[in-house]
PDB file of N, CA and C in Angstrom:
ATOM      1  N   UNK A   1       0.844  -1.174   0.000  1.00  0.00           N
ATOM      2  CA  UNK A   1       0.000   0.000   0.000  1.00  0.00           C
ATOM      3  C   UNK A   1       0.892   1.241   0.000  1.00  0.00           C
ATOM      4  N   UNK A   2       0.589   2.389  -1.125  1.00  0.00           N
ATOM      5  CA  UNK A   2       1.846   3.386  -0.826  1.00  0.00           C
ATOM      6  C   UNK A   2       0.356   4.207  -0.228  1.00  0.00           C
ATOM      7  N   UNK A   3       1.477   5.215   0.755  1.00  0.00           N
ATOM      8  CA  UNK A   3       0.794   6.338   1.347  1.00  0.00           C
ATOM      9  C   UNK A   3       2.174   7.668   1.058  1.00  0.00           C
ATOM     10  N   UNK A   4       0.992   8.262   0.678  1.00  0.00           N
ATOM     11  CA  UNK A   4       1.476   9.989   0.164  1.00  0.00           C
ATOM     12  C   UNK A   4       1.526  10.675   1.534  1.00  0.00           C
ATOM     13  N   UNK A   5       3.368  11.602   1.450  1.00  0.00           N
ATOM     14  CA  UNK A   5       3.420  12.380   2.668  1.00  0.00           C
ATOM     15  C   UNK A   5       3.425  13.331   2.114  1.00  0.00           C
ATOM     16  N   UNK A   6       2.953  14.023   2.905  1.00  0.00           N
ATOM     17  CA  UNK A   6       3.406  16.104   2.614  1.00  0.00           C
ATOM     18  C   UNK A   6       4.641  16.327   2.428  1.00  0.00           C
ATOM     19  N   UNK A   7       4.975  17.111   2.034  1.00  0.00           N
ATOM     20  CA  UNK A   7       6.328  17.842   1.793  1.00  0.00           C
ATOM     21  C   UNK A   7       7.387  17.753   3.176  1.00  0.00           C
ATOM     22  N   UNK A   8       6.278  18.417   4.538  1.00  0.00           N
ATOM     23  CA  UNK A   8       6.895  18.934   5.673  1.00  0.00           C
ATOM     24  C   UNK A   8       6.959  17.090   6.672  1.00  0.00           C
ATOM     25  N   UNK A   9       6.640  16.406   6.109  1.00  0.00           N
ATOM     26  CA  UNK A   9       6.640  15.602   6.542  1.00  0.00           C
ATOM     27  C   UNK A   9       7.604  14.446   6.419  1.00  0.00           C
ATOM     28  N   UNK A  10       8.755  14.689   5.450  1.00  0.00           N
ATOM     29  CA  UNK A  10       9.716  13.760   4.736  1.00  0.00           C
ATOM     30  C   UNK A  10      10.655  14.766   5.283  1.00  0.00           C
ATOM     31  N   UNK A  11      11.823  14.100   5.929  1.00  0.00           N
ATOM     32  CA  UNK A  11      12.927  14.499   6.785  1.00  0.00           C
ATOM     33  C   UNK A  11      13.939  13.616   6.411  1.00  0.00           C
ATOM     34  N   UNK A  12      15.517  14.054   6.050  1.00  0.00           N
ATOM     35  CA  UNK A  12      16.664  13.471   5.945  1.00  0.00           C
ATOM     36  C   UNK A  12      16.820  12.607   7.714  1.00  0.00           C
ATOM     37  N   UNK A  13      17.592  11.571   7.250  1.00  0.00           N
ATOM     38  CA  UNK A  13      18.144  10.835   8.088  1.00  0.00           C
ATOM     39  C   UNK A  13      19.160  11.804   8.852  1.00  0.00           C
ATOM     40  N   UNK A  14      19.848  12.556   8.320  1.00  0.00           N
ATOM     41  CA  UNK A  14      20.784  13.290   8.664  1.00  0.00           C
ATOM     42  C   UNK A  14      20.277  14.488   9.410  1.00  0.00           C
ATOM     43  N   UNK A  15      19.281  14.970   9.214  1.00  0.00           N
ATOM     44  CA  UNK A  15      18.613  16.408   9.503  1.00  0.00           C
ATOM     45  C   UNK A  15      17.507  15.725  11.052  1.00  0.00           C
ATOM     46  N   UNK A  16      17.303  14.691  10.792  1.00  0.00           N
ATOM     47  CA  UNK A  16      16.433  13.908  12.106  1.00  0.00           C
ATOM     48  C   UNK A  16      17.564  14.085  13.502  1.00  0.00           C
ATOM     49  N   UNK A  17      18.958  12.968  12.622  1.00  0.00           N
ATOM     50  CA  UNK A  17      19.943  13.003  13.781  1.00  0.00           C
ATOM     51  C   UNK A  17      20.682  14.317  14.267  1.00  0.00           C
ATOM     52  N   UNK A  18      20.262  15.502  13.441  1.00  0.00           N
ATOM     53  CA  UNK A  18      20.560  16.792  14.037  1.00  0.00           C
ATOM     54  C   UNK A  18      19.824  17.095  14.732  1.00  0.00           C
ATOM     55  N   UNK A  19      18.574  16.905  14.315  1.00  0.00           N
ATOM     56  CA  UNK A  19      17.574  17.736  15.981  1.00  0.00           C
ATOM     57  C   UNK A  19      16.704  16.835  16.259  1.00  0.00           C
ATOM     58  N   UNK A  20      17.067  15.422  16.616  1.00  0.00           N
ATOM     59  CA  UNK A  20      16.368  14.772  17.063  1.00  0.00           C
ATOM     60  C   UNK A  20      15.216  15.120  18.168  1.00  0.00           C
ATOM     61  N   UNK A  21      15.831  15.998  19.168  1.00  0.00           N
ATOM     62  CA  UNK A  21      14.975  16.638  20.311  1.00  0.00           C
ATOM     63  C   UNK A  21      13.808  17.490  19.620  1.00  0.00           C
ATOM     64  N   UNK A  22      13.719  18.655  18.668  1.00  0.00           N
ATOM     65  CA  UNK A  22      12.731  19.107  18.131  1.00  0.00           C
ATOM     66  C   UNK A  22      12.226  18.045  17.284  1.00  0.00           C
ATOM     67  N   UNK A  23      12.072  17.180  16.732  1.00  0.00           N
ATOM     68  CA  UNK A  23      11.189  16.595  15.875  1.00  0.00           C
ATOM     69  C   UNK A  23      10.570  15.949  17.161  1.00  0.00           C
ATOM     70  N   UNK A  24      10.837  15.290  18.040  1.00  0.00           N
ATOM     71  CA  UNK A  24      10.383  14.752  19.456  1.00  0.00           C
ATOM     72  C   UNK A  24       8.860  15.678  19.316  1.00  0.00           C
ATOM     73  N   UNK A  25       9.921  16.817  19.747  1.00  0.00           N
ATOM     74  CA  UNK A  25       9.183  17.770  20.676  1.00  0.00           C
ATOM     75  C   UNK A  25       7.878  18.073  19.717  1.00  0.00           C
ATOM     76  N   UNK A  26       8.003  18.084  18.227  1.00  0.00           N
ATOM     77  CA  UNK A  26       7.344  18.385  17.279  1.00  0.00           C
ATOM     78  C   UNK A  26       6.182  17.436  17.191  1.00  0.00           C
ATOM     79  N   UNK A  27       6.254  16.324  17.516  1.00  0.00           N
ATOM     80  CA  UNK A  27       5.850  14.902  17.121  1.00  0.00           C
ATOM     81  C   UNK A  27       4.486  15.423  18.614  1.00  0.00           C
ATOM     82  N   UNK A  28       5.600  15.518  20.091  1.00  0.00           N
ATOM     83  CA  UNK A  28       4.658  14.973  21.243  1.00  0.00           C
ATOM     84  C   UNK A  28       4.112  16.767  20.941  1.00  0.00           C
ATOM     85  N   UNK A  29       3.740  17.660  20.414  1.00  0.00           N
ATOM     86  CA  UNK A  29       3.160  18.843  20.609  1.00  0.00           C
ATOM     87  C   UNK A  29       2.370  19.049  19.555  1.00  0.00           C
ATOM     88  N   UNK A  30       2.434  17.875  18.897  1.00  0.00           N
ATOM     89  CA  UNK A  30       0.904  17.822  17.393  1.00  0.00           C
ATOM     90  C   UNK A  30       1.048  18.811  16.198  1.00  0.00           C
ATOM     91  N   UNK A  31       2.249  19.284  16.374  1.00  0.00           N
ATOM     92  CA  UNK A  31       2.905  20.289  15.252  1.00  0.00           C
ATOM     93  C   UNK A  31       3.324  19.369  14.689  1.00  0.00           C
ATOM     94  N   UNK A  32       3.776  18.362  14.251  1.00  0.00           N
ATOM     95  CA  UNK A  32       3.927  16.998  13.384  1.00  0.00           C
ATOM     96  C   UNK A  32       3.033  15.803  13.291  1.00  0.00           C
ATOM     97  N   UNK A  33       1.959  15.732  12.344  1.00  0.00           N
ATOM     98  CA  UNK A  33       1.431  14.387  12.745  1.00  0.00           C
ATOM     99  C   UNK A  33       2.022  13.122  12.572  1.00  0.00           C
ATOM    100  N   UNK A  34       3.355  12.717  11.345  1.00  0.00           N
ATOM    101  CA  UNK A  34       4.011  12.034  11.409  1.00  0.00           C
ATOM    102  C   UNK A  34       5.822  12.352  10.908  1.00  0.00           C
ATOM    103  N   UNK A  35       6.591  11.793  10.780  1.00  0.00           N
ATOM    104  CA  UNK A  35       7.978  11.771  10.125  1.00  0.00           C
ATOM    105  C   UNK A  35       8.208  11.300   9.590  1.00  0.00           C
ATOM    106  N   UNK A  36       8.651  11.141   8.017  1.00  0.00           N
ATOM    107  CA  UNK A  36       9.589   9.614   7.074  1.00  0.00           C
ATOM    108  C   UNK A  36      10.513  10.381   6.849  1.00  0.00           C
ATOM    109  N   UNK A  37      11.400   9.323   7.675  1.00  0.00           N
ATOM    110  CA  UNK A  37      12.808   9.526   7.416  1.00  0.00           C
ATOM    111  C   UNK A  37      13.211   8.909   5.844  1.00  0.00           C
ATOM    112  N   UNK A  38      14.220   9.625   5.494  1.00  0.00           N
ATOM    113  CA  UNK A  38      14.522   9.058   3.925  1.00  0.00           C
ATOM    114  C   UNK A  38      16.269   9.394   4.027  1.00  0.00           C
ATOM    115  N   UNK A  39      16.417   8.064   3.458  1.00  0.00           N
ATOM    116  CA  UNK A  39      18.200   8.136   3.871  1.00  0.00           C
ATOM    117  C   UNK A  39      18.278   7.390   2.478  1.00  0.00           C
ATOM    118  N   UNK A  40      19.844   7.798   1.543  1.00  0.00           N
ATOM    119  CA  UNK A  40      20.107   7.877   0.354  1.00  0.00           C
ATOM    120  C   UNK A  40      18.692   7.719  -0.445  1.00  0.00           C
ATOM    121  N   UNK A  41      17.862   8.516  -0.776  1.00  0.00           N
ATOM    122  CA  UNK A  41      16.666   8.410  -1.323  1.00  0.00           C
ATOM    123  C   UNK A  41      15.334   7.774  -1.038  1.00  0.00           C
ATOM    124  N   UNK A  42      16.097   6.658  -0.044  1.00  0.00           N
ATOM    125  CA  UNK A  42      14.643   5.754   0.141  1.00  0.00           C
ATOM    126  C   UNK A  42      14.317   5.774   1.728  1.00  0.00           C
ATOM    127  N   UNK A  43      13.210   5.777   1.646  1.00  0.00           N
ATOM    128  CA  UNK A  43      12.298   5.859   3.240  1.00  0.00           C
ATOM    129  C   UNK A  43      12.551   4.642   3.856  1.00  0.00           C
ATOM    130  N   UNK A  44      12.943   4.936   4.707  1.00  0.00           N
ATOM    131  CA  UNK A  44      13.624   4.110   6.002  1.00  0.00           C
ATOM    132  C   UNK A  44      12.722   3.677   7.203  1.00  0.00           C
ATOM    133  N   UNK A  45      12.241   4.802   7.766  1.00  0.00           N
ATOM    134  CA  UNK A  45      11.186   4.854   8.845  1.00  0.00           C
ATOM    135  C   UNK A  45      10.297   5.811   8.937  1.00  0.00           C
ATOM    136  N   UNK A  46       9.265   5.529  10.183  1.00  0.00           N
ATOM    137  CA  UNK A  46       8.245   6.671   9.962  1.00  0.00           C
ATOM    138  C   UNK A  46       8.457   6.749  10.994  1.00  0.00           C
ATOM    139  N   UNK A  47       8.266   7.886  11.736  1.00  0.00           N
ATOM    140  CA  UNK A  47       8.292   8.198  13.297  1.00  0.00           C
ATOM    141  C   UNK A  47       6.532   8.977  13.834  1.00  0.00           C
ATOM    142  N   UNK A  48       6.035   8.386  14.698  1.00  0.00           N
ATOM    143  CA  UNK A  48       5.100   8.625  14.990  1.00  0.00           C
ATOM    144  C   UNK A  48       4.939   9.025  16.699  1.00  0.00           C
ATOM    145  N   UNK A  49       3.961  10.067  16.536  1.00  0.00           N
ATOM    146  CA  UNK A  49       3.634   9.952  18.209  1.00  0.00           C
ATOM    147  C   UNK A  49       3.109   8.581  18.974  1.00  0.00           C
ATOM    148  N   UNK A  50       3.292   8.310  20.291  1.00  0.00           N
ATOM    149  CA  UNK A  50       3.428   7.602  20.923  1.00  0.00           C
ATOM    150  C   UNK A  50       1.814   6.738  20.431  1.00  0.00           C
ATOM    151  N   UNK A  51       1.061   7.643  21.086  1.00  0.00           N
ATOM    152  CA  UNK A  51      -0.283   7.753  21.071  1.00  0.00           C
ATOM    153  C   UNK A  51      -1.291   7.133  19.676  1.00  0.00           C
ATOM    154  N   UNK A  52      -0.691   7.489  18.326  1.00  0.00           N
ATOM    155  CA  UNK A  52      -0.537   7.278  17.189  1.00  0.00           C
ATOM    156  C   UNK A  52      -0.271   5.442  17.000  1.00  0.00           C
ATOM    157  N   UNK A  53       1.017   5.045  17.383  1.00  0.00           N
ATOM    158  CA  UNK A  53       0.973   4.317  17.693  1.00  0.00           C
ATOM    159  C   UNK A  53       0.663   2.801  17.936  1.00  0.00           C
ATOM    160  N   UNK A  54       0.409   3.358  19.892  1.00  0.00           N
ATOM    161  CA  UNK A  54      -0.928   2.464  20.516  1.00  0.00           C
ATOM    162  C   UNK A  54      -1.801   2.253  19.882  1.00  0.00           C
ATOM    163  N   UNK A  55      -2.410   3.321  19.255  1.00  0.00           N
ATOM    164  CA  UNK A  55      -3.497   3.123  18.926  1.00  0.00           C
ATOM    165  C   UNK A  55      -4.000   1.687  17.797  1.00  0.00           C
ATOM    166  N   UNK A  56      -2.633   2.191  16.929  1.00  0.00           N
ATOM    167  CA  UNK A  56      -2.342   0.945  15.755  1.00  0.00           C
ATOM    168  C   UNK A  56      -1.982  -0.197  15.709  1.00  0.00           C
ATOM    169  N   UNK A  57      -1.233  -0.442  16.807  1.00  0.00           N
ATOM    170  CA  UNK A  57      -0.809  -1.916  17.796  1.00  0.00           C
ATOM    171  C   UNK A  57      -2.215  -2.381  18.122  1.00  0.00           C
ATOM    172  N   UNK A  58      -3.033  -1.361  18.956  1.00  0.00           N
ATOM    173  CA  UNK A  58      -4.216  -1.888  19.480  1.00  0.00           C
ATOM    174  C   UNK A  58      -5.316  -2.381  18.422  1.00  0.00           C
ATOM    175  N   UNK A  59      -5.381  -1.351  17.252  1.00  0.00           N
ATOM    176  CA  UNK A  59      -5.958  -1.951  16.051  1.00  0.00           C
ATOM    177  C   UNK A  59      -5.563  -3.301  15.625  1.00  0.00           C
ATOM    178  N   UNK A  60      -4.275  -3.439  15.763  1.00  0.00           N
ATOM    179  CA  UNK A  60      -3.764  -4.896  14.366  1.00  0.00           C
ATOM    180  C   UNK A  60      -3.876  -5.339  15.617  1.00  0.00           C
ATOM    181  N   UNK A  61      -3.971  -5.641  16.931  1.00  0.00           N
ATOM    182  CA  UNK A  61      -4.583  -6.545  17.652  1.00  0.00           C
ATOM    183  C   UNK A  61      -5.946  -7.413  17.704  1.00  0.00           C
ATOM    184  N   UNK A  62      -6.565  -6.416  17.590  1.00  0.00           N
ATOM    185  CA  UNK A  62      -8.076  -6.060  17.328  1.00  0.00           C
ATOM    186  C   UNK A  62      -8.558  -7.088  16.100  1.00  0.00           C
ATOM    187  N   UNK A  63      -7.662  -6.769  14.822  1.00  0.00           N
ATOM    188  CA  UNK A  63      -7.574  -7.700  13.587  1.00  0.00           C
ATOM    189  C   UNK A  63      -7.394  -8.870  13.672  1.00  0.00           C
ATOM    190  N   UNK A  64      -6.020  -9.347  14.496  1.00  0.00           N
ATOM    191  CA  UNK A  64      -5.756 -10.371  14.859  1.00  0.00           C
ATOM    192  C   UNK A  64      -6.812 -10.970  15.570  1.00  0.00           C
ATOM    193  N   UNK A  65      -7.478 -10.581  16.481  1.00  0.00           N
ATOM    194  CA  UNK A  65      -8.412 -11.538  17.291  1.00  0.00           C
ATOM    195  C   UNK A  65      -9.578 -11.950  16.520  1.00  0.00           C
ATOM    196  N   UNK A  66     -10.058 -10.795  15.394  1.00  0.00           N
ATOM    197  CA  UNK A  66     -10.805 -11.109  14.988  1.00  0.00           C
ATOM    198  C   UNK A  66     -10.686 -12.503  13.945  1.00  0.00           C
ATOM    199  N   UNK A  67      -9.525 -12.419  13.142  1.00  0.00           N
ATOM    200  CA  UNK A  67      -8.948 -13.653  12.235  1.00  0.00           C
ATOM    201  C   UNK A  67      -9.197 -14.797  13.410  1.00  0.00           C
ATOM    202  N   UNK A  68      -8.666 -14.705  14.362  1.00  0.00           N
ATOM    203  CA  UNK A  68      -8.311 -16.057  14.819  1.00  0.00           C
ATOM    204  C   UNK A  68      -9.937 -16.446  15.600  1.00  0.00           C
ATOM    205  N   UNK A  69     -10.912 -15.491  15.956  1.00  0.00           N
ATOM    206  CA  UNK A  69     -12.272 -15.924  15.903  1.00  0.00           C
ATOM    207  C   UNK A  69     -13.049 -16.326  14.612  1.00  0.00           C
ATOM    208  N   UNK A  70     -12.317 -15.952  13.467  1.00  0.00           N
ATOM    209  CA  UNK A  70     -13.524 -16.314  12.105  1.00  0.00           C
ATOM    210  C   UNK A  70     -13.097 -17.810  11.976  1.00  0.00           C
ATOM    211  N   UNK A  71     -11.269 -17.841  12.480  1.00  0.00           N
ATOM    212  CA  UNK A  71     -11.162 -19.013  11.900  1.00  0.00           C
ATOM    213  C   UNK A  71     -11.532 -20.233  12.927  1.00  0.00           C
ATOM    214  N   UNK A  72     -11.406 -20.184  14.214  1.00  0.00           N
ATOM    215  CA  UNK A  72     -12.329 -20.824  15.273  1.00  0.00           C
ATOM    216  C   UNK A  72     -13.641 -21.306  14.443  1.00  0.00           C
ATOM    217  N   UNK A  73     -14.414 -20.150  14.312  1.00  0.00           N
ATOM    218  CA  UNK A  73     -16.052 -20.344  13.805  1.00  0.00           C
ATOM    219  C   UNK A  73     -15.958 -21.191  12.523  1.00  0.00           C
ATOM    220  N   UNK A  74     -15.221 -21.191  11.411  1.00  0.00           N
ATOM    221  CA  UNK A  74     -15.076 -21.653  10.720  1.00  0.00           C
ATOM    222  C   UNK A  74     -14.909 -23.376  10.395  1.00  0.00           C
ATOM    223  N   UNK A  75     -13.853 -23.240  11.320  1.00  0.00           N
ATOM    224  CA  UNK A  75     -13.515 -25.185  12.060  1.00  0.00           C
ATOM    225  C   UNK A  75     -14.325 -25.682  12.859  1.00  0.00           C
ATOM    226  N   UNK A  76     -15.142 -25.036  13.419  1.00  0.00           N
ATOM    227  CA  UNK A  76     -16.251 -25.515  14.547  1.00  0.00           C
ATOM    228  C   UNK A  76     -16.760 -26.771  13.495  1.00  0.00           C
ATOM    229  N   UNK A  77     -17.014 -27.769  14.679  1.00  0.00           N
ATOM    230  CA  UNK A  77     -17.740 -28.995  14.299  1.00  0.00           C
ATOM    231  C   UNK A  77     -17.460 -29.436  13.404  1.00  0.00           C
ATOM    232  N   UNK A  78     -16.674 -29.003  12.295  1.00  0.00           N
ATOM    233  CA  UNK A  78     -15.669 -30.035  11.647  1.00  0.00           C
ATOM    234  C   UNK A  78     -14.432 -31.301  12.129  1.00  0.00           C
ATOM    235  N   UNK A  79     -14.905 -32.356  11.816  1.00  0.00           N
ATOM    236  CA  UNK A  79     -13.773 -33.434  11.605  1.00  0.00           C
ATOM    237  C   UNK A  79     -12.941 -33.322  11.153  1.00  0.00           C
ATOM    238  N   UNK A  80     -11.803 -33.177  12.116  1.00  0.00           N
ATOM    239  CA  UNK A  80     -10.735 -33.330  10.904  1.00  0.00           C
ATOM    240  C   UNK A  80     -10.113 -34.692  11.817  1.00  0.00           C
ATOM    241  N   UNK A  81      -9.340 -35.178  10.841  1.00  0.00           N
ATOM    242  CA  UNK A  81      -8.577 -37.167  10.455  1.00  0.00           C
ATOM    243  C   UNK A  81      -7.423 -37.073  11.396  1.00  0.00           C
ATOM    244  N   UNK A  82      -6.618 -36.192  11.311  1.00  0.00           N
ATOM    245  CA  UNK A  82      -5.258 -36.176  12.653  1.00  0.00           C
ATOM    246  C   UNK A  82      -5.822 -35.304  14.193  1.00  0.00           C
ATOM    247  N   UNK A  83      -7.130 -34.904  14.273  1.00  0.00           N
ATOM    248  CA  UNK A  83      -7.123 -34.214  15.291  1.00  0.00           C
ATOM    249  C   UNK A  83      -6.954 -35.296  16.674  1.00  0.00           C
ATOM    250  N   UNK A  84      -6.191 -34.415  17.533  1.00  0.00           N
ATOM    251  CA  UNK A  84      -6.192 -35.164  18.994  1.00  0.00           C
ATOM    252  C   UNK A  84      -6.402 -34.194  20.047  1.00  0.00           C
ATOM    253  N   UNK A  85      -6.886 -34.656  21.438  1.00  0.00           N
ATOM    254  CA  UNK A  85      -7.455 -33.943  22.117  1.00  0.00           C
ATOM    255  C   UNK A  85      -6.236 -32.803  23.213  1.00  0.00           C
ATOM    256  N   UNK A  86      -6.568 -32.187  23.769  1.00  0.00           N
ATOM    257  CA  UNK A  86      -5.226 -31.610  23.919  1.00  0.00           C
ATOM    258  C   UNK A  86      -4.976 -32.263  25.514  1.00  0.00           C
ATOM    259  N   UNK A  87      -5.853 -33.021  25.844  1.00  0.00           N
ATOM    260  CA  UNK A  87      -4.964 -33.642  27.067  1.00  0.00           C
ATOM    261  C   UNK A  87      -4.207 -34.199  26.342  1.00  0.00           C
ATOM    262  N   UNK A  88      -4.943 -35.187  25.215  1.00  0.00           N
ATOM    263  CA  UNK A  88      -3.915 -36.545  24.776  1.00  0.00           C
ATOM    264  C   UNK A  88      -2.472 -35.815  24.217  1.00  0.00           C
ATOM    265  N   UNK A  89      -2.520 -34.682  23.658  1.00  0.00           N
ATOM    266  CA  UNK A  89      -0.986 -33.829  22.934  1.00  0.00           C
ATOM    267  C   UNK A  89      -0.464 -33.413  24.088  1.00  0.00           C
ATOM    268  N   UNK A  90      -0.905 -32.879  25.402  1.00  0.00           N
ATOM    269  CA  UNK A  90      -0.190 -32.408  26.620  1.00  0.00           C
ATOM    270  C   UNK A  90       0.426 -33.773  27.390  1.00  0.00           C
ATOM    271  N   UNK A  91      -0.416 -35.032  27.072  1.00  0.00           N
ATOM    272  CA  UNK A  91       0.225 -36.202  27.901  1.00  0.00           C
ATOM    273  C   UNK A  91       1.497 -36.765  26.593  1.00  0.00           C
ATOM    274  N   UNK A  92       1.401 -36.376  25.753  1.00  0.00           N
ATOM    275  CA  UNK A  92       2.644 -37.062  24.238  1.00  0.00           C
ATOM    276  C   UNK A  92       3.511 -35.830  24.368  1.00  0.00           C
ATOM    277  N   UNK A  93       3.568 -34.847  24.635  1.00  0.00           N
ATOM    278  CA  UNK A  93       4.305 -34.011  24.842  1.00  0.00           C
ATOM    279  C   UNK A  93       5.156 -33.733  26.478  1.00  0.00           C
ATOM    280  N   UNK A  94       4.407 -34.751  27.103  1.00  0.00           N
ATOM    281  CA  UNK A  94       5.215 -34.263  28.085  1.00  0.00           C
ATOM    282  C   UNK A  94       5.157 -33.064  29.342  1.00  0.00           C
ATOM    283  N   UNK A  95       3.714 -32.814  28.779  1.00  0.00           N
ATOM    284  CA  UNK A  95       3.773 -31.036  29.069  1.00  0.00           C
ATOM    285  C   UNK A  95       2.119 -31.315  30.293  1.00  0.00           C
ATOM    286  N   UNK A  96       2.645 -30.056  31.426  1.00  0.00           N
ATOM    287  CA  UNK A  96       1.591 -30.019  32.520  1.00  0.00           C
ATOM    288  C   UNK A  96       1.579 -28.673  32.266  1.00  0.00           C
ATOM    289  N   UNK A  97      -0.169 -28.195  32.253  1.00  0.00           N
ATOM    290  CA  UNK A  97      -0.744 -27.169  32.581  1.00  0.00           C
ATOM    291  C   UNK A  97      -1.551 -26.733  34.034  1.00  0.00           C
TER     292      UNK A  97
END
């Protein structure tokens, strides 16, 4: 997926490690909504507020749970030919819960 930055928003690698503290400061005071760093031409990283983030961790979490509930619902009450029960894989494995 490409995403288009603003002008003020694409920062040298070199110009970041000069004022690292103001782009900070820029970032946590909402005078920046994000940073791409671009080092010999190509974008390297994005720097985001903290907050920004969380938020997106908490999203692709969010995603994740949902995948792994469709695919639950999905296998429900299906047979499948190698399934075993998970005492019987916790007693072949060796393993106490």
């Amino acid at each position: 997926m490409a995403v288009a930055y603003e002008k003020d928003e694409i920062l040298s690698a070199s110009r970041v490690a000069r004022s690292f503290g103001q782009v900070l400061a820029d970032l946590s005071g909402k005078r920046r909504r994000r940073v791409a760093v671009v080092k010999n031409n190509h974008l390297e990283a994005i720097l985001l507020p903290i907050e920004d983030y969380e938020a997106m961790a908490e999203a692709l979490a969010i995603l994740e749970h949902l995948e792994i509930y469709r695919l639950v619902q999905e296998r429900k009450g299906k047979k499948h030919r190698n399934a075993i029960s998970l005492d019987a894989f916790l007693k072949e494995q060796r393993l106490a819960i």
